[in-house]
Protein backbone atom coordinates (compact mmCIF):
# COMPACT_ATOMS: atom_id res chain seq x y z
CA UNK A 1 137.41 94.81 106.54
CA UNK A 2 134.52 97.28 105.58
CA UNK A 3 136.12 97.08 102.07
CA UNK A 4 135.39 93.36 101.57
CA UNK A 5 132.06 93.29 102.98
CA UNK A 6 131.69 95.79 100.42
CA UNK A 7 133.32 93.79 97.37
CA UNK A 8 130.77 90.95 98.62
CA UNK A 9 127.43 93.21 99.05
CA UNK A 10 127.49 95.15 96.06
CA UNK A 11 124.74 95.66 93.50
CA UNK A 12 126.03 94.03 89.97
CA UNK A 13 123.44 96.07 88.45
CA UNK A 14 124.54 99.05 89.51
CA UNK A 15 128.62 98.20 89.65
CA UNK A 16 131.32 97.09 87.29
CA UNK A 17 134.02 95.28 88.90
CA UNK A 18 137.76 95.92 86.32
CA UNK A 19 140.61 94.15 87.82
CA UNK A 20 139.22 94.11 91.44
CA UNK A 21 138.37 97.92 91.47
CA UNK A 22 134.90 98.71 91.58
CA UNK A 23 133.30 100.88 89.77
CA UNK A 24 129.74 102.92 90.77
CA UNK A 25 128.14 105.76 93.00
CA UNK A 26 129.36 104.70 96.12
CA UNK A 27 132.92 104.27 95.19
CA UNK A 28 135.43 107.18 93.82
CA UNK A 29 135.43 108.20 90.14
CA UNK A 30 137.39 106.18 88.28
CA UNK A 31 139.34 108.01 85.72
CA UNK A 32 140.93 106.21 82.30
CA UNK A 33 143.95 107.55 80.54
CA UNK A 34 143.38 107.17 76.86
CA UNK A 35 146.02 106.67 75.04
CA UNK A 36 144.51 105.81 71.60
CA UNK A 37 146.13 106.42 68.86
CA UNK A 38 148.47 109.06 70.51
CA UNK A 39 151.26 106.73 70.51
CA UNK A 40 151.72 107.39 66.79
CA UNK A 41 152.83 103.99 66.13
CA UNK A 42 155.65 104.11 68.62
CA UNK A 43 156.01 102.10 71.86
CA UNK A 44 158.64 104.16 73.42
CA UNK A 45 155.34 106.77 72.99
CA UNK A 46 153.50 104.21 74.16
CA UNK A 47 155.39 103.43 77.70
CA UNK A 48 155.78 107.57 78.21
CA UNK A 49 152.18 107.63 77.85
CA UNK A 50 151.46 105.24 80.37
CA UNK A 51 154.17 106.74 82.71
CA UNK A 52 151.82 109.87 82.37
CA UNK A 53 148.74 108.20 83.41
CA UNK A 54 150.57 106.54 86.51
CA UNK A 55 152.22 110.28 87.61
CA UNK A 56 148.54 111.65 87.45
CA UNK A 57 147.24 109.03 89.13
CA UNK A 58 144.60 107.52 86.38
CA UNK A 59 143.00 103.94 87.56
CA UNK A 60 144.39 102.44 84.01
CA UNK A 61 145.25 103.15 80.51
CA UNK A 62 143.15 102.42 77.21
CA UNK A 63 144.15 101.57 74.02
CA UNK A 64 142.48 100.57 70.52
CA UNK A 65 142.74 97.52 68.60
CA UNK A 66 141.79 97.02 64.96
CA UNK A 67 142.27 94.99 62.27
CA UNK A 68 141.78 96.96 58.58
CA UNK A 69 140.54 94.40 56.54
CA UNK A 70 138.04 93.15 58.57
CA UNK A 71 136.54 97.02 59.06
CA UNK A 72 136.29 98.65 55.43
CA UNK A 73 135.76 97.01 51.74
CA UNK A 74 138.69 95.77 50.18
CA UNK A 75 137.77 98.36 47.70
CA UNK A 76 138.07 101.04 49.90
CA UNK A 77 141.60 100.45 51.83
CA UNK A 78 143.06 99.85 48.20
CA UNK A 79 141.94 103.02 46.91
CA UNK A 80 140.23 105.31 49.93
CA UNK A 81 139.58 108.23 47.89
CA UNK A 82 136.57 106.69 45.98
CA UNK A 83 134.71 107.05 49.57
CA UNK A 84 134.95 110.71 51.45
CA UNK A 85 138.09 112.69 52.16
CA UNK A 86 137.77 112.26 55.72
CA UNK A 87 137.81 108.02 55.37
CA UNK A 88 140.64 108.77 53.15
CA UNK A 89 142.58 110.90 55.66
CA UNK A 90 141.56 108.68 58.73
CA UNK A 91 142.59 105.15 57.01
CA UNK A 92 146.12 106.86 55.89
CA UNK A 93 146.61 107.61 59.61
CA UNK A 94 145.53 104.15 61.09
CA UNK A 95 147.49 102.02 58.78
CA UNK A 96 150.35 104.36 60.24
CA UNK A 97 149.74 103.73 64.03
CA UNK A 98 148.39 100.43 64.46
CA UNK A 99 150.68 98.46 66.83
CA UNK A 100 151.92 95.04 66.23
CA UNK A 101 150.63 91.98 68.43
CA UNK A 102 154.13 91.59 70.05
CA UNK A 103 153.94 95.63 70.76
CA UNK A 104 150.48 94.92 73.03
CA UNK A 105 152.55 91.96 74.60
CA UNK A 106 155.18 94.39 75.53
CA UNK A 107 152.92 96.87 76.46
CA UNK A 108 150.66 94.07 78.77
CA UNK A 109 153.71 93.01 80.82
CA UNK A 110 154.43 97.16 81.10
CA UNK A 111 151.09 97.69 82.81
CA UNK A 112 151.61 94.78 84.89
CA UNK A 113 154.99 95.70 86.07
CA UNK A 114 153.68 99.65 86.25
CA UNK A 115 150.73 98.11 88.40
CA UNK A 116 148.00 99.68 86.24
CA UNK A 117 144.93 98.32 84.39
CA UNK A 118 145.31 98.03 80.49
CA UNK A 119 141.79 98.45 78.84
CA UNK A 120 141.30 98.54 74.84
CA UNK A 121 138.32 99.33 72.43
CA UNK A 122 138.30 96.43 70.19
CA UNK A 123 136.76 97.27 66.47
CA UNK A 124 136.31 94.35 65.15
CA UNK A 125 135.80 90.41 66.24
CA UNK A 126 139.06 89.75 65.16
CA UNK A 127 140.68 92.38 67.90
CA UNK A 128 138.33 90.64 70.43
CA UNK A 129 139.74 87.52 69.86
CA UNK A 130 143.40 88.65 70.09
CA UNK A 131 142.64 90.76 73.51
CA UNK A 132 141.06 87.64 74.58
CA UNK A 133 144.06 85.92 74.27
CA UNK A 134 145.89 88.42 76.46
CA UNK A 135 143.06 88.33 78.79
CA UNK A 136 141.98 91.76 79.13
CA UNK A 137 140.00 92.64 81.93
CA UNK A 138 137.15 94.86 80.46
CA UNK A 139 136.41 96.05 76.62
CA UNK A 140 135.43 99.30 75.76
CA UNK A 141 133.06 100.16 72.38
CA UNK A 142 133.51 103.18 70.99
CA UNK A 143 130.54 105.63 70.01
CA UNK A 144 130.66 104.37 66.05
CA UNK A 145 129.79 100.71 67.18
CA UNK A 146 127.07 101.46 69.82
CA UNK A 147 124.69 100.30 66.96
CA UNK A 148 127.11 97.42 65.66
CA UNK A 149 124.97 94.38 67.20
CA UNK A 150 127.24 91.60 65.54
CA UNK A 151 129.92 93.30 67.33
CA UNK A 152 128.45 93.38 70.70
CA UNK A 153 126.81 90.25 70.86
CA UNK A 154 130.30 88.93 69.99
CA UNK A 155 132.10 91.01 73.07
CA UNK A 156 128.94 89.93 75.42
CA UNK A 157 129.94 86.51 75.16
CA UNK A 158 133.61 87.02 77.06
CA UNK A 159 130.91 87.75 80.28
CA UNK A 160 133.10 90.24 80.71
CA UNK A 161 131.92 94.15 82.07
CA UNK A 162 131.64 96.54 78.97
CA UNK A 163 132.41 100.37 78.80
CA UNK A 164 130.32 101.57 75.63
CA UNK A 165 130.15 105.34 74.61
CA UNK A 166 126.94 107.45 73.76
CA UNK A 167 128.43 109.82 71.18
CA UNK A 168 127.13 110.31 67.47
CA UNK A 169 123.67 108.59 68.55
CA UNK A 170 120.34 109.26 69.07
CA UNK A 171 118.01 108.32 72.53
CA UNK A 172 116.08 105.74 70.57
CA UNK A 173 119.54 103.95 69.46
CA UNK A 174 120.68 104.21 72.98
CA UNK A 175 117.57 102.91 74.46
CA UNK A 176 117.69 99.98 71.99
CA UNK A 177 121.37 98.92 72.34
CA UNK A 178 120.82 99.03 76.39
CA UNK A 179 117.91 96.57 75.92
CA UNK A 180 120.33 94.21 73.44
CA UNK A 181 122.80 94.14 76.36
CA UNK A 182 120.60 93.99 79.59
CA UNK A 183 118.86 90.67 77.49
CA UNK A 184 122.01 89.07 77.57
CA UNK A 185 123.16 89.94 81.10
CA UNK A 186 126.07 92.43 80.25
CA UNK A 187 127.81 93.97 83.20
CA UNK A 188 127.80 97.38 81.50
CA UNK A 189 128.22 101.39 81.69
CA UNK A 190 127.27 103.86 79.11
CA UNK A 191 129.71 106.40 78.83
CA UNK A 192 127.81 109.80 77.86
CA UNK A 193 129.61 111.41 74.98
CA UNK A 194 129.99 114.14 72.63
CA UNK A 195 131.94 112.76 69.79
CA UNK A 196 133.61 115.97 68.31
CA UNK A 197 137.38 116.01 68.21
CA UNK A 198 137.38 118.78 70.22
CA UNK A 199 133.56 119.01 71.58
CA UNK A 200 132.86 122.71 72.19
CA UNK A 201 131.76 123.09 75.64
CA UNK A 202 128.01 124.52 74.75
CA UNK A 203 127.72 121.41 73.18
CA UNK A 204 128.25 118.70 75.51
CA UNK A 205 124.90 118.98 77.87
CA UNK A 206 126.45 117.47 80.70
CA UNK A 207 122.82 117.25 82.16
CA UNK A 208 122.23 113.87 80.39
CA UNK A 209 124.56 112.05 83.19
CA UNK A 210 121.78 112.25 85.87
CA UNK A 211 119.16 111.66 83.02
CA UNK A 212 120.44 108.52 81.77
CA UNK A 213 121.16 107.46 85.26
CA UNK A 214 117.06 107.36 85.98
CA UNK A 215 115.84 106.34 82.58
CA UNK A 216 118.47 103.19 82.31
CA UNK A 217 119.12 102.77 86.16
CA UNK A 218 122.97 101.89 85.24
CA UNK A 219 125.82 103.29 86.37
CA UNK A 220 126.49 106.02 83.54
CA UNK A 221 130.04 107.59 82.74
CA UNK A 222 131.67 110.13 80.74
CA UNK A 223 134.34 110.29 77.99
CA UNK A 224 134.90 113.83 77.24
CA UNK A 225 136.93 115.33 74.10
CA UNK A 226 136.38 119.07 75.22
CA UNK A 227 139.25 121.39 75.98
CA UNK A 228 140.06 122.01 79.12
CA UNK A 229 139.11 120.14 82.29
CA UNK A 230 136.54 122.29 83.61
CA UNK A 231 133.11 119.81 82.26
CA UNK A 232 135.14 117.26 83.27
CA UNK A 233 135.33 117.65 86.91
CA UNK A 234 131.56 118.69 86.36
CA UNK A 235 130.56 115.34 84.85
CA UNK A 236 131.85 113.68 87.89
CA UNK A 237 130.21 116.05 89.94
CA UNK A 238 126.96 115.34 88.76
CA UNK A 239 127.52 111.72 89.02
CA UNK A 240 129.34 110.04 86.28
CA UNK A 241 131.26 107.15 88.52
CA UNK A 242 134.00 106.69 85.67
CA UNK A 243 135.71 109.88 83.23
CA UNK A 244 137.81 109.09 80.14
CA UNK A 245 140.22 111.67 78.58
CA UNK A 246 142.33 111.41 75.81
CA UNK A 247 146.44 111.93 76.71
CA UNK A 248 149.47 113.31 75.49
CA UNK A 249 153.02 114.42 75.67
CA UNK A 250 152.42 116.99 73.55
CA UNK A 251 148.91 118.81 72.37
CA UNK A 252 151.29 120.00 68.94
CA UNK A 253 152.72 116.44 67.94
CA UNK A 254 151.08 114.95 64.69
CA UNK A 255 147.88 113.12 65.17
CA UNK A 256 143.88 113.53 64.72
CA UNK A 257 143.30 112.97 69.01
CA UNK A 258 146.25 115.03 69.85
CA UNK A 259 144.93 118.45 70.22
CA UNK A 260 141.55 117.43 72.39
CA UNK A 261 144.00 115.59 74.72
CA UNK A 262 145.36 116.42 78.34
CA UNK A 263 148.90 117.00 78.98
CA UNK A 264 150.52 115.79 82.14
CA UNK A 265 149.74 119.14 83.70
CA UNK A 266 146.47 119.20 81.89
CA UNK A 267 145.04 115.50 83.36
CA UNK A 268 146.98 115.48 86.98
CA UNK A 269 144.75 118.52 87.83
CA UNK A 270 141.93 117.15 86.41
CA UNK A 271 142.06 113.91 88.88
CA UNK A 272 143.04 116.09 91.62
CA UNK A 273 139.99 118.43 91.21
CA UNK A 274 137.59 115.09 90.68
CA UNK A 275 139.09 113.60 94.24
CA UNK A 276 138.65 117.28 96.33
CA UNK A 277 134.70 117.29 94.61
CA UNK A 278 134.30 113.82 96.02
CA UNK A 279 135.77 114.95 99.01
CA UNK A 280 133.73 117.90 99.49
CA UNK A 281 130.78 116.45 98.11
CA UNK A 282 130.05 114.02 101.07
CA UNK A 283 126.79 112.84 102.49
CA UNK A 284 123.85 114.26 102.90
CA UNK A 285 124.06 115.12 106.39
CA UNK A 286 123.76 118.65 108.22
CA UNK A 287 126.07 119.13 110.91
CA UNK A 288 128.66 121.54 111.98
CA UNK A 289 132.17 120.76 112.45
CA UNK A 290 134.27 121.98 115.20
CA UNK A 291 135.56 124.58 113.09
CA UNK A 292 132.36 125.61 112.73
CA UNK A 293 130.81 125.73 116.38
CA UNK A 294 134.45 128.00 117.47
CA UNK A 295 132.87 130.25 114.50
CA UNK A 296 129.49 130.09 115.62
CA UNK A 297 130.71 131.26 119.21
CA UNK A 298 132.77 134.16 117.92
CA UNK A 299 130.62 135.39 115.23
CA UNK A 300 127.11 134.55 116.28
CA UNK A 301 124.63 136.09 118.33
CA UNK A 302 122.71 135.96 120.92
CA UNK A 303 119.64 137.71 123.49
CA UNK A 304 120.59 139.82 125.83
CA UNK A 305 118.99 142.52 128.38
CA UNK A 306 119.12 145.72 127.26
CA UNK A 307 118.34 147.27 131.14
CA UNK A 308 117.83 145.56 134.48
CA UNK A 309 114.89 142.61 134.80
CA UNK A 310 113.21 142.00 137.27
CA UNK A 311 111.93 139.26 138.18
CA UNK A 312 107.98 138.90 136.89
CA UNK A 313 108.65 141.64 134.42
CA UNK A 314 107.77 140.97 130.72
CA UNK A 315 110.06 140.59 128.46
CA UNK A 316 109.69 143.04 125.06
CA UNK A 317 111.50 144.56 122.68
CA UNK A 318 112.38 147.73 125.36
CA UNK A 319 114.08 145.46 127.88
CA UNK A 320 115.76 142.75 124.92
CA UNK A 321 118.44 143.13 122.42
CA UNK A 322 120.56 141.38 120.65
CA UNK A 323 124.35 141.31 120.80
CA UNK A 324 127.37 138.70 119.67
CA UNK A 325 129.22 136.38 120.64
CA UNK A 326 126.69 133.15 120.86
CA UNK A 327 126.92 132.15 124.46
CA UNK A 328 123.24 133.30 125.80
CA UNK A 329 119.82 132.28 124.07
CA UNK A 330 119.57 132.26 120.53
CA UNK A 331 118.20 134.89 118.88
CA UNK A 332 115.61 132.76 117.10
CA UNK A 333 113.54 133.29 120.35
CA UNK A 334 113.67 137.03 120.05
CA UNK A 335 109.90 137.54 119.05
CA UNK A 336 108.83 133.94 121.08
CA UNK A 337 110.19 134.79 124.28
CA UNK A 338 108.32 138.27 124.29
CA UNK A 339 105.29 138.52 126.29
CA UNK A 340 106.47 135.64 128.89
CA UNK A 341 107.38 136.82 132.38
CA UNK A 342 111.04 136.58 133.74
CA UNK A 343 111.71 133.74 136.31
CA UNK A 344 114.97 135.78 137.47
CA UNK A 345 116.18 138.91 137.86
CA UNK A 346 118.56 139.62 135.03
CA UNK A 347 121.10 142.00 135.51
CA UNK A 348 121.77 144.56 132.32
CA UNK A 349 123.68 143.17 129.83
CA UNK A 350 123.36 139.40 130.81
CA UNK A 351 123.08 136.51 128.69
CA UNK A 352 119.06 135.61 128.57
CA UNK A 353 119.14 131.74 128.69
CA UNK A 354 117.00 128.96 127.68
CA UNK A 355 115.74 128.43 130.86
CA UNK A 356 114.11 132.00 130.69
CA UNK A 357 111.80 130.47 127.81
């Protein structure tokens, strides 16, 4: 019940809602398996992929979608070695591993069957249009477009929520692609980012999540291409409500995402460790548990007499001590209680109480 009321009351602002699942600080992280390019072309990669997402418990999969002609110069996918070698490198893999329209079909009714969310980044209008025909549920923009404005006008109309990553940009462009998107009443995230295939840890000032949080009031994210899971876990900690890692089957198989990808091992720990921080991080509420108060009795302390009182005498620090377990007067009142007459006699070694205050 508390659920619904929920999926009714919550902020839009502050929320995205993928396939029913919602998405923001007072809900648990919710982590994306991306698969990419990692499927080297091949579905069979494809479906293990997806398999691993589902073992390690990821909220859904991502893919990416592009048509070639519509992102470089005819020019330049003829003959890529007139721009740099790394365009020339890139374009030979991605005319390698692009999947067919009747491989995403496939790959849809997978998901379905597998029960978990399929997501894409879509390059290009033309990708929009096909993953609008399959009716994807949410589109991710990857860093290189979070200046493209044709593009994102041209996702913004769906109406549908938008992931859209931070990398390779600068505050100002940030700042002004936010303002593009809150004009046209986008459900959106930013996704902080360091766009390094693999980011070196000193690099990816993890500090920004929190930052971008206040200066955009939006729910902020983080796709990380580090090594390890370590910042990971620590993105979520300090308050990114969605994480995005690249996956795997194999860190050694060929591929330019492979090696700053998780393994199975690798990305079930990593969702593990981002559930027990949610767990432990709680609210912000001090109170002991029961575990705690047994503790307290066995290990605390408490005021006791070090000699016979009588009653009328003044307590001091000749005739009080202090002495474990907890089951007398704390010994907070040690220096308060001192100078005040006794109502009782107290017999040597006794439990002062607080009705001796």
């Amino acid at each position: 019940m508390d659920y619904w009321i929920n999926i009714m009351n919550y902020d839009e602002k502050n929320t995205i809602n993928i396939s029913e699942t919602l998405i923001g600080k007072d809900y648990p992280c919710y982590v994306i398996g991306e698969i990419g390019i990692n499927h080297n072309g091949d579905i069979d990669i494809a479906k293990k992929l997806i398999d691993l997402a589902i073992t390690a418990g990821a909220n859904a999969v991502k893919f990416q979608k592009r048509n070639l002609d519509s992102l470089y110069r005819l020019e330049v996918l003829e003959n890529p070695n007139i721009e740099s070698q790394g365009l020339e490198i890139l374009l030979d893999v991605l005319k390698k591993v692009e999947l067919s329209d009747s491989d995403y079909h496939e790959i849809i009714k997978y998901c379905n069957e597998k029960n978990i969310t399929f997501l894409c980044t879509a390059w290009d209008a033309k990708s929009v249009d096909f993953l609008e025909s399959i009716h994807i549920p949410a589109y991710k923009i990857a860093s290189a477009d979070l200046t493209n404005f044709p593009l994102i006008e041209y996702i913004s109309r769906t109406k549908k929520p938008i992931l859209i990553s931070t990398g390779m940009s600068t505050m100002d462009e940030i700042e002004k692609t936010v303002n593009f998107l809150k004009e046209r009443d986008v459900n959106f995230l930013l996704l902080h980012s360091n766009s390094t295939y693999p980011a070196p840890v000193d690099t990816l000032n993890l500090s920004l999540i929190p930052h971008l949080k206040s200066k955009f009031q939006l729910p902020i994210g983080y796709s990380g291409h580090e090594q390890g899971i370590i910042p990971s876990v620590t993105a979520a900690v300090l308050g990114a409500v969605l994480i995005e890692r690249h996956i795997t089957l194999d860190k050694t198989m060929d591929g330019i995402d492979q090696s700053s990808s998780l393994e199975l091992l690798e990305f079930s720990q990593l969702i593990k460790f981002i559930r027990e921080a949610e767990n432990s991080i709680g609210k912000p509420i001090k109170k002991m548990t029961r575990g705690e108060i047994l503790q307290k009795e066995v290990l605390g302390k408490s005021l006791v007499s070090q000699c016979d009182i009588e009653t009328g005498e003044i307590f001091s620090e000749n005739n009080l001590e202090v002495r474990g377990p907890a089951k007398g007067l704390s010994p907070q009142f040690f220096y308060e209680i001192q100078g005040k007459k006794s109502k009782r006699s107290i017999k040597k070694g006794s439990y002062l109480q607080s009705d001796d205050l």
